[in-house]
PDB file of N, CA and C in Angstrom:
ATOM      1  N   UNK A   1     -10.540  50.398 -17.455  1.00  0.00           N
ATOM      2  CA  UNK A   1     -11.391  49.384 -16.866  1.00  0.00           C
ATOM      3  C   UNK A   1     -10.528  48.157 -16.545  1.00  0.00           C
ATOM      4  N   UNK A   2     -11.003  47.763 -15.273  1.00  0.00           N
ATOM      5  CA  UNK A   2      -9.636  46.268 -14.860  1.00  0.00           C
ATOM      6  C   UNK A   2     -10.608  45.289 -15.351  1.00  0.00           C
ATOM      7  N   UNK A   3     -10.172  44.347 -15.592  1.00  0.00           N
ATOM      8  CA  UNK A   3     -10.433  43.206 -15.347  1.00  0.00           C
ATOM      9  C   UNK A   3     -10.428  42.207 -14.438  1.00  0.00           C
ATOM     10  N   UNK A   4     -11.503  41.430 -13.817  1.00  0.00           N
ATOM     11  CA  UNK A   4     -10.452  40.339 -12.710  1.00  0.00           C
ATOM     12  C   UNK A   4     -10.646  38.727 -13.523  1.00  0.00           C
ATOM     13  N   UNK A   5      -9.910  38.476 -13.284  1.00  0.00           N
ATOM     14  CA  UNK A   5      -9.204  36.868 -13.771  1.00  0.00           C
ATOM     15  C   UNK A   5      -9.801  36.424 -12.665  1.00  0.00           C
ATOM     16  N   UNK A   6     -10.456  34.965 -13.454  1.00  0.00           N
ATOM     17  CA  UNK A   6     -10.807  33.742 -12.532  1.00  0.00           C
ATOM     18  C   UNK A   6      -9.356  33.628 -11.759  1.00  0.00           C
ATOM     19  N   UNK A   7      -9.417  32.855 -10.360  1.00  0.00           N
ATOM     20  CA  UNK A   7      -8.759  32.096  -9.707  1.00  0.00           C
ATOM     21  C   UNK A   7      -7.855  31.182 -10.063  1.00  0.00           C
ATOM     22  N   UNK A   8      -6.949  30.949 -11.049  1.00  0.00           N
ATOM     23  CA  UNK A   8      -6.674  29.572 -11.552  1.00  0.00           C
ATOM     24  C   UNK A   8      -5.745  29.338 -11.208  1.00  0.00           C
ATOM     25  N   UNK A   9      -4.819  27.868 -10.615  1.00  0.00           N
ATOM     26  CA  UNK A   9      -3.807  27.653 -10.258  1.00  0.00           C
ATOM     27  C   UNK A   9      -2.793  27.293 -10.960  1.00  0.00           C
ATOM     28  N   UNK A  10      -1.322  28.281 -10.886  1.00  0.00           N
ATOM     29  CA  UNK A  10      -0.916  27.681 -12.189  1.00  0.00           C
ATOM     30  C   UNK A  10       0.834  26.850 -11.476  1.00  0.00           C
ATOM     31  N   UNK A  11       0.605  25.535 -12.364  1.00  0.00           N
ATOM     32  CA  UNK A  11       1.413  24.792 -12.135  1.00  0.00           C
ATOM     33  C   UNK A  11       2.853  24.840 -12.198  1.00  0.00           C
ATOM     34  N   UNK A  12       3.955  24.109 -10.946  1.00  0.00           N
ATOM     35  CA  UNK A  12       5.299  24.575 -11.161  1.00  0.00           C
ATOM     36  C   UNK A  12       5.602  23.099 -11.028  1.00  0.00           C
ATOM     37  N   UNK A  13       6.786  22.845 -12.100  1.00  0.00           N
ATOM     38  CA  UNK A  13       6.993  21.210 -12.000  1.00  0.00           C
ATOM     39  C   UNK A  13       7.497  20.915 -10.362  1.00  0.00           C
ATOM     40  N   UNK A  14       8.606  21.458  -9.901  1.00  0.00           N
ATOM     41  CA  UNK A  14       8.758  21.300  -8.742  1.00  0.00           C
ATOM     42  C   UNK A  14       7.578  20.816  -7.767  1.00  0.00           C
ATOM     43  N   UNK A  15       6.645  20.920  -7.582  1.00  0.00           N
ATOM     44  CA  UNK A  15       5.129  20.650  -7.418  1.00  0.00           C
ATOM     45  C   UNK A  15       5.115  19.235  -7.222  1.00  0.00           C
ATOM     46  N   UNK A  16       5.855  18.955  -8.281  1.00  0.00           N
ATOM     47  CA  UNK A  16       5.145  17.352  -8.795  1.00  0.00           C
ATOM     48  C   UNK A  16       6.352  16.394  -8.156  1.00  0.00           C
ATOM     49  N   UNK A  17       7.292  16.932  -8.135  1.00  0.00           N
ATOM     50  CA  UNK A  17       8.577  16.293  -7.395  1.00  0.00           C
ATOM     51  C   UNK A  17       8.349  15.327  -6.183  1.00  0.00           C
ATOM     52  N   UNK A  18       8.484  13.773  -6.543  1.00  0.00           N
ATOM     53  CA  UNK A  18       8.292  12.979  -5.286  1.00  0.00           C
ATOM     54  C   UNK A  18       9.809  13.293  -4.207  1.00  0.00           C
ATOM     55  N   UNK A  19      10.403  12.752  -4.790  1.00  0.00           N
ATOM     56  CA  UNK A  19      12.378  13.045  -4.886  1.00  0.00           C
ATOM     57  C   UNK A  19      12.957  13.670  -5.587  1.00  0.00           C
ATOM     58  N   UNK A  20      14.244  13.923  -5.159  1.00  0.00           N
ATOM     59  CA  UNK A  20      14.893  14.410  -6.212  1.00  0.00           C
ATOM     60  C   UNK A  20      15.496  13.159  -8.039  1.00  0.00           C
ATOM     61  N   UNK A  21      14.712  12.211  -7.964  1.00  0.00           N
ATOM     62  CA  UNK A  21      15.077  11.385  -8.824  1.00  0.00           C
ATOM     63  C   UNK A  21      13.655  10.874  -9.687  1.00  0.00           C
ATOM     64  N   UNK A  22      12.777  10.970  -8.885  1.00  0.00           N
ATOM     65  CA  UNK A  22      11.743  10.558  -9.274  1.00  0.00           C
ATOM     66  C   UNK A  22      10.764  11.476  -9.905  1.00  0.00           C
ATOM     67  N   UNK A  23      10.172  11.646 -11.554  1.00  0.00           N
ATOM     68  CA  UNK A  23       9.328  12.653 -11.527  1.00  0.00           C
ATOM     69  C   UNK A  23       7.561  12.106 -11.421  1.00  0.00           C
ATOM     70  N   UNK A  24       6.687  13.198 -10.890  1.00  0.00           N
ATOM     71  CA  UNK A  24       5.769  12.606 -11.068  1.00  0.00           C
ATOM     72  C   UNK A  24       4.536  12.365 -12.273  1.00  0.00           C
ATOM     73  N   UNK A  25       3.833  11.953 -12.347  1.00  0.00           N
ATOM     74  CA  UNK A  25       2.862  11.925 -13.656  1.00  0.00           C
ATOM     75  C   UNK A  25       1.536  12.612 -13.853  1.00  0.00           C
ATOM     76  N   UNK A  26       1.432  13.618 -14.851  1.00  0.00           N
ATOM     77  CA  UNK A  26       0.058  13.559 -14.905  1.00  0.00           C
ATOM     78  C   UNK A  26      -1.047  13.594 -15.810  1.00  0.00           C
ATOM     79  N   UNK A  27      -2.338  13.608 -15.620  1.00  0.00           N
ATOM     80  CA  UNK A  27      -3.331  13.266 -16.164  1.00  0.00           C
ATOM     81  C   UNK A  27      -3.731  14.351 -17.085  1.00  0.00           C
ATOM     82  N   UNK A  28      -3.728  14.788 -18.175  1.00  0.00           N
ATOM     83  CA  UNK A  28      -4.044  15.889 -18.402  1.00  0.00           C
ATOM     84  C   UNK A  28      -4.911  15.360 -19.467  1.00  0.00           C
ATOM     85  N   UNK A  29      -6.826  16.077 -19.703  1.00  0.00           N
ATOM     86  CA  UNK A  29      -7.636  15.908 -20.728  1.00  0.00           C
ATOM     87  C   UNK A  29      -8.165  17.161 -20.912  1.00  0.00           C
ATOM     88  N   UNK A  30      -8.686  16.827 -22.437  1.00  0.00           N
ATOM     89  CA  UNK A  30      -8.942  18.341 -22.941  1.00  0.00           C
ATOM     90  C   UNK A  30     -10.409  18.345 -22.412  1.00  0.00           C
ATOM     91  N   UNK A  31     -10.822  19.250 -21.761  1.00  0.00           N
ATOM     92  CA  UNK A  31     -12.723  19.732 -21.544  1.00  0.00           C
ATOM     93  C   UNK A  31     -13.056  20.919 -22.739  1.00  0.00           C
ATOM     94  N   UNK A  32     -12.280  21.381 -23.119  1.00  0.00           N
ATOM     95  CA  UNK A  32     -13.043  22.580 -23.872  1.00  0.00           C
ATOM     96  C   UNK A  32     -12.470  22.467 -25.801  1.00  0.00           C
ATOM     97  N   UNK A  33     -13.335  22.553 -26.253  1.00  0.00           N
ATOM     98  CA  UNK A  33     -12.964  22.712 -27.739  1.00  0.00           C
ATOM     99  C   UNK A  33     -11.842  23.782 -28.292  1.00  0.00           C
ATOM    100  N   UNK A  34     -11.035  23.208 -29.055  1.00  0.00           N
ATOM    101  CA  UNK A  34      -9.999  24.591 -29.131  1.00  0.00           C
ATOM    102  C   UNK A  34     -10.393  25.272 -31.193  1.00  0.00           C
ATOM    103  N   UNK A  35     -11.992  25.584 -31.520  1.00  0.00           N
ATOM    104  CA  UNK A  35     -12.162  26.267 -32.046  1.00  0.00           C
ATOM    105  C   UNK A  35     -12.194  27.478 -31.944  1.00  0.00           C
ATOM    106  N   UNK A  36     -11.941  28.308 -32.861  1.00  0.00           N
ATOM    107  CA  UNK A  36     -11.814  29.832 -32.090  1.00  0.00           C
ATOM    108  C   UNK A  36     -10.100  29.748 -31.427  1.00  0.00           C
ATOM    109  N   UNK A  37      -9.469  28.806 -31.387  1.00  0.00           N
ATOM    110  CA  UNK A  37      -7.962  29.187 -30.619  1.00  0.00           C
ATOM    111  C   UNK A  37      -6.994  29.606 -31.945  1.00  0.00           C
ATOM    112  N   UNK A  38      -5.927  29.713 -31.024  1.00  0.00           N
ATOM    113  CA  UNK A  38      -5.326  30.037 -32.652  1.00  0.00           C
ATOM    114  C   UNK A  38      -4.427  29.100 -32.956  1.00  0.00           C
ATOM    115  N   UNK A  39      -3.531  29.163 -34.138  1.00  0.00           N
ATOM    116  CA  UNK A  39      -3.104  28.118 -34.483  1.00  0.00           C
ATOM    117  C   UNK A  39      -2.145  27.601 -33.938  1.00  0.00           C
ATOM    118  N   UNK A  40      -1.254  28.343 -32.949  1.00  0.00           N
ATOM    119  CA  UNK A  40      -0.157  28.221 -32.220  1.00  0.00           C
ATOM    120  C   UNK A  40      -0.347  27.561 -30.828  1.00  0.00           C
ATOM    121  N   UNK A  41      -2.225  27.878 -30.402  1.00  0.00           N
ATOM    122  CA  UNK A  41      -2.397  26.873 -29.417  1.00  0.00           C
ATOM    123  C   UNK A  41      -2.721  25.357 -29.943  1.00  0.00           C
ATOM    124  N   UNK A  42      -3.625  25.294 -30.704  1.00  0.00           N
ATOM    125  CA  UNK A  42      -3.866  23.762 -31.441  1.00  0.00           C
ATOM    126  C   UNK A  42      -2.420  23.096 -31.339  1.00  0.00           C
ATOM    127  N   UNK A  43      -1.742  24.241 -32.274  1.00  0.00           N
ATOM    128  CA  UNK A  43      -0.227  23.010 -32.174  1.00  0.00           C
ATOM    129  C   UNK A  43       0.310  22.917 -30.748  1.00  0.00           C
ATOM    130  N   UNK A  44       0.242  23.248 -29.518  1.00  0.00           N
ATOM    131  CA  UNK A  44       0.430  23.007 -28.048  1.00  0.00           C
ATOM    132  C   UNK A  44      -0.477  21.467 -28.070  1.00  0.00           C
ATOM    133  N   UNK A  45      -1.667  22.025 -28.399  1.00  0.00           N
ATOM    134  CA  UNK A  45      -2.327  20.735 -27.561  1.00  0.00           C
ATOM    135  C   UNK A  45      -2.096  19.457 -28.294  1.00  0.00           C
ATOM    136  N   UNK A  46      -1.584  19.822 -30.011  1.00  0.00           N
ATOM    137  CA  UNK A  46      -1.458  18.497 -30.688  1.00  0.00           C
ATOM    138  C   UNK A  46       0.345  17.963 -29.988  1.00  0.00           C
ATOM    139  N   UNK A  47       1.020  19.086 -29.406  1.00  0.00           N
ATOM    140  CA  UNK A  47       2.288  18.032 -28.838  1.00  0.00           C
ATOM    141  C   UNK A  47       2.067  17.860 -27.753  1.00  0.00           C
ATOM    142  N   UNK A  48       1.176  17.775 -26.847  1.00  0.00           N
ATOM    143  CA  UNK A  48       0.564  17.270 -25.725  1.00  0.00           C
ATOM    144  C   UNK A  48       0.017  16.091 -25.974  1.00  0.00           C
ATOM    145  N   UNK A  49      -0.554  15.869 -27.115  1.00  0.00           N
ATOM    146  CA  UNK A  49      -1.119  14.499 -28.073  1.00  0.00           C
ATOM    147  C   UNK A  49      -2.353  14.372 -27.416  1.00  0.00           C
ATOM    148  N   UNK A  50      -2.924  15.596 -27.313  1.00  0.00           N
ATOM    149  CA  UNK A  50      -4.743  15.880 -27.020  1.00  0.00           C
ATOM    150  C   UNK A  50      -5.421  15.766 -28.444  1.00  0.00           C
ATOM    151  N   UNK A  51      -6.346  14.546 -28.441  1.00  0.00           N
ATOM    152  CA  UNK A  51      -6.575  14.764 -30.479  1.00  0.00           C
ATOM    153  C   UNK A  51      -8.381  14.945 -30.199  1.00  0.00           C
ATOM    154  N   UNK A  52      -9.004  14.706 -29.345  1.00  0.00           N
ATOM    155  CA  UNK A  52     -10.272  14.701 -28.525  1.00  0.00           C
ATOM    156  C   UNK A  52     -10.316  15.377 -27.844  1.00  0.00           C
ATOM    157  N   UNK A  53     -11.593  15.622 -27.313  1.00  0.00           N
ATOM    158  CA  UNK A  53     -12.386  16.031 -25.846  1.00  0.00           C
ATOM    159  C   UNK A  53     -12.245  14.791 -25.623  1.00  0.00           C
ATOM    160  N   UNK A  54     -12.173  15.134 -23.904  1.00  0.00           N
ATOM    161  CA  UNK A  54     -12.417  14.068 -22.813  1.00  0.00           C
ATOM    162  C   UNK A  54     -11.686  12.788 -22.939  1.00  0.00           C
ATOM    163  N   UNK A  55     -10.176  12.132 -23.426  1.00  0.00           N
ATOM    164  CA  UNK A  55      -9.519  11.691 -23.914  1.00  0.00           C
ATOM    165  C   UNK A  55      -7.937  12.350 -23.300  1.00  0.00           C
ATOM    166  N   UNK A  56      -8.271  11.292 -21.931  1.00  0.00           N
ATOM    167  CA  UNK A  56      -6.815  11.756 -20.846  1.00  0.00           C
ATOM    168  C   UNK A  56      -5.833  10.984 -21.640  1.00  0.00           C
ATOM    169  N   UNK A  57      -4.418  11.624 -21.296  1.00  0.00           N
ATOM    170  CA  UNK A  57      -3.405  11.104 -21.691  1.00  0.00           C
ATOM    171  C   UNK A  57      -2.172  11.654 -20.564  1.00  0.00           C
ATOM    172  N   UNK A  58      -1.309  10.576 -20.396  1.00  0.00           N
ATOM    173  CA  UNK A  58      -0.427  10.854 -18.923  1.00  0.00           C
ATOM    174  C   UNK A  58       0.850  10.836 -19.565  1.00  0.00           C
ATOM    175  N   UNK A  59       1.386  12.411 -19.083  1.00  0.00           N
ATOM    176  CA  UNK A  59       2.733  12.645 -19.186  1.00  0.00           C
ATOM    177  C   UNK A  59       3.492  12.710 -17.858  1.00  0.00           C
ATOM    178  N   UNK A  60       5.197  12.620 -18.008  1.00  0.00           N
ATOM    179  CA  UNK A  60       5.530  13.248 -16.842  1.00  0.00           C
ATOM    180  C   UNK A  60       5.424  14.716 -16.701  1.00  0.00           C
ATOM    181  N   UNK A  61       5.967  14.882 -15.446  1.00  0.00           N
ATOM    182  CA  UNK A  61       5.873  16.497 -14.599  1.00  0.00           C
ATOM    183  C   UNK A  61       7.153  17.263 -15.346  1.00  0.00           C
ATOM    184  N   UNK A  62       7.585  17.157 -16.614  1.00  0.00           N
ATOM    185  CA  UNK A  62       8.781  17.704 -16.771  1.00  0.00           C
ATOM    186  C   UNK A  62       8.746  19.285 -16.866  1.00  0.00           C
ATOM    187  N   UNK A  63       9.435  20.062 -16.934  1.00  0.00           N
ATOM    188  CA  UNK A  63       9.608  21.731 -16.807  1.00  0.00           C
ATOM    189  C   UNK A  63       8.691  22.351 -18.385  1.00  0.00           C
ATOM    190  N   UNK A  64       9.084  20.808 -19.790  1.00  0.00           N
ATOM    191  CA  UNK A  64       8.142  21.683 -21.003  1.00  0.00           C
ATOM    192  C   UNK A  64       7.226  20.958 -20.913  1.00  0.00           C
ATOM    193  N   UNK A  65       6.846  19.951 -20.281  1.00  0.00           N
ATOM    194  CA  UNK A  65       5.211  19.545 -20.722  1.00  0.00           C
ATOM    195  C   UNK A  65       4.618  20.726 -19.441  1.00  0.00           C
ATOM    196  N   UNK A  66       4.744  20.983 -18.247  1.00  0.00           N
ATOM    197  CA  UNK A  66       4.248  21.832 -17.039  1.00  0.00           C
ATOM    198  C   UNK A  66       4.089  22.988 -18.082  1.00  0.00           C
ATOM    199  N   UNK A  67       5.140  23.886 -18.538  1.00  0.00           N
ATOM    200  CA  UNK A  67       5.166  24.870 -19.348  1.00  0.00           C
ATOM    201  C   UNK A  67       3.868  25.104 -20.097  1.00  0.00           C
ATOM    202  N   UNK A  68       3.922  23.855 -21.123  1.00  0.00           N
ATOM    203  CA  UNK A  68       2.317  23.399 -22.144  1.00  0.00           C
ATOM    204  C   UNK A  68       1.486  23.641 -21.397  1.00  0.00           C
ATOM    205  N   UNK A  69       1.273  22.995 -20.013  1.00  0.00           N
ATOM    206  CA  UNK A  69      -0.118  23.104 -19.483  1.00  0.00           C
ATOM    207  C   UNK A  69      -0.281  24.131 -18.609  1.00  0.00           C
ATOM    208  N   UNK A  70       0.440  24.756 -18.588  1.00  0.00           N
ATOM    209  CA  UNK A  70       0.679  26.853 -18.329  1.00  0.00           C
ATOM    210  C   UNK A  70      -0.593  27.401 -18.878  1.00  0.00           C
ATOM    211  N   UNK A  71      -0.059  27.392 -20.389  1.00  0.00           N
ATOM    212  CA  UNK A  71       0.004  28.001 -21.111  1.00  0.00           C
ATOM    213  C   UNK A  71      -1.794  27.101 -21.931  1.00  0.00           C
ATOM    214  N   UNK A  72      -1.992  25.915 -21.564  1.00  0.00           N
ATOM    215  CA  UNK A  72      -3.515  25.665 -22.557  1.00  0.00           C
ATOM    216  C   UNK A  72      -4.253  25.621 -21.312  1.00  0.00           C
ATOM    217  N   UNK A  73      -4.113  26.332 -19.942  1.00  0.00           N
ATOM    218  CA  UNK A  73      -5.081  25.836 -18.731  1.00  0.00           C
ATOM    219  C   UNK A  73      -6.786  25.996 -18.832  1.00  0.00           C
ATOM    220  N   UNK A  74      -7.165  26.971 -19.950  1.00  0.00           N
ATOM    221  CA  UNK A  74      -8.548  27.471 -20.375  1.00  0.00           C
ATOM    222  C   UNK A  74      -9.039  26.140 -20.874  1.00  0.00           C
ATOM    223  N   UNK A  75      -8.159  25.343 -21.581  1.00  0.00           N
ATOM    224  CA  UNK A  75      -8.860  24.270 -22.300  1.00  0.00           C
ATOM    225  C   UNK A  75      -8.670  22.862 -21.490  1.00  0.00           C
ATOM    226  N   UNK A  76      -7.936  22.851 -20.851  1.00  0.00           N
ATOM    227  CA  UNK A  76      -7.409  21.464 -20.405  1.00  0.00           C
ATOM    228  C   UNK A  76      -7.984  21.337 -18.905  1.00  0.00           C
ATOM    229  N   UNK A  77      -7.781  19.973 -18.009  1.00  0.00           N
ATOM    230  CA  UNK A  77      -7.831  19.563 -16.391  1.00  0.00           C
ATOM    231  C   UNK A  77      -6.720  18.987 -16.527  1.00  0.00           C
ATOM    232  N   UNK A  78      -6.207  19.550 -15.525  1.00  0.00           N
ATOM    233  CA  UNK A  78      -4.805  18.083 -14.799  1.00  0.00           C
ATOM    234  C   UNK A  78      -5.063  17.647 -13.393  1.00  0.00           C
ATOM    235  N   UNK A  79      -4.904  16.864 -13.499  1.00  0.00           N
ATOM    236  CA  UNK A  79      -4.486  16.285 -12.377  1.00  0.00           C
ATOM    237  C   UNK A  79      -3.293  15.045 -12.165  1.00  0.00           C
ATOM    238  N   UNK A  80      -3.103  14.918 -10.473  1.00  0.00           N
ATOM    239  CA  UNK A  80      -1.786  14.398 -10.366  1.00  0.00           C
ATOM    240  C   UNK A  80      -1.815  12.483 -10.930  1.00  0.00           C
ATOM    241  N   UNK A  81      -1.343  12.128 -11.048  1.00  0.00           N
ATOM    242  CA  UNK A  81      -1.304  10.391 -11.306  1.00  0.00           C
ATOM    243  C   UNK A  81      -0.623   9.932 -10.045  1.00  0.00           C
ATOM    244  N   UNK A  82      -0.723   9.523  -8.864  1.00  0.00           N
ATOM    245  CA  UNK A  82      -0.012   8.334  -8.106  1.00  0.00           C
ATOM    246  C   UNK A  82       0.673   6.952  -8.166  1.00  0.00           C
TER     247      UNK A  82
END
């Protein structure tokens, strides 16, 4: 039996690249509760420094925070910062 996967877009830091010098920022908040996750995601979202729902916090676009938000996209929104 297949499965089909929602649609979801998954992020490449390059993406976020204004220049080659400049990185860009983003918004990332948690929407979904991470009960039921396991313990290896909690600790993702606690070095993301998500300690709430709905409680944005802005990182840069670097290759391991992009990575993080790979990898928690079920629980999290990003978006870009200007």
């Amino acid at each position: 039996m297949l499965i089909q996967l929602p649609n979801i877009e998954v992020y490449h830091y390059k993406k976020f690249l204004k220049d080659n010098t400049v990185m860009a920022k983003l918004k990332i908040t948690q929407v979904k509760s991470s009960i039921g996750s396991t313990k290896r995601q909690k600790l993702t979202l606690a070095a993301l420094g998500l300690k709430k729902l709905n409680r944005p916090i802005v990182h840069e676009a670097t290759p391991q925070i992009v990575g993080m938000v790979n990898k928690m996209r079920h629980l999290i929104s990003v978006e870009e910062v200007k």
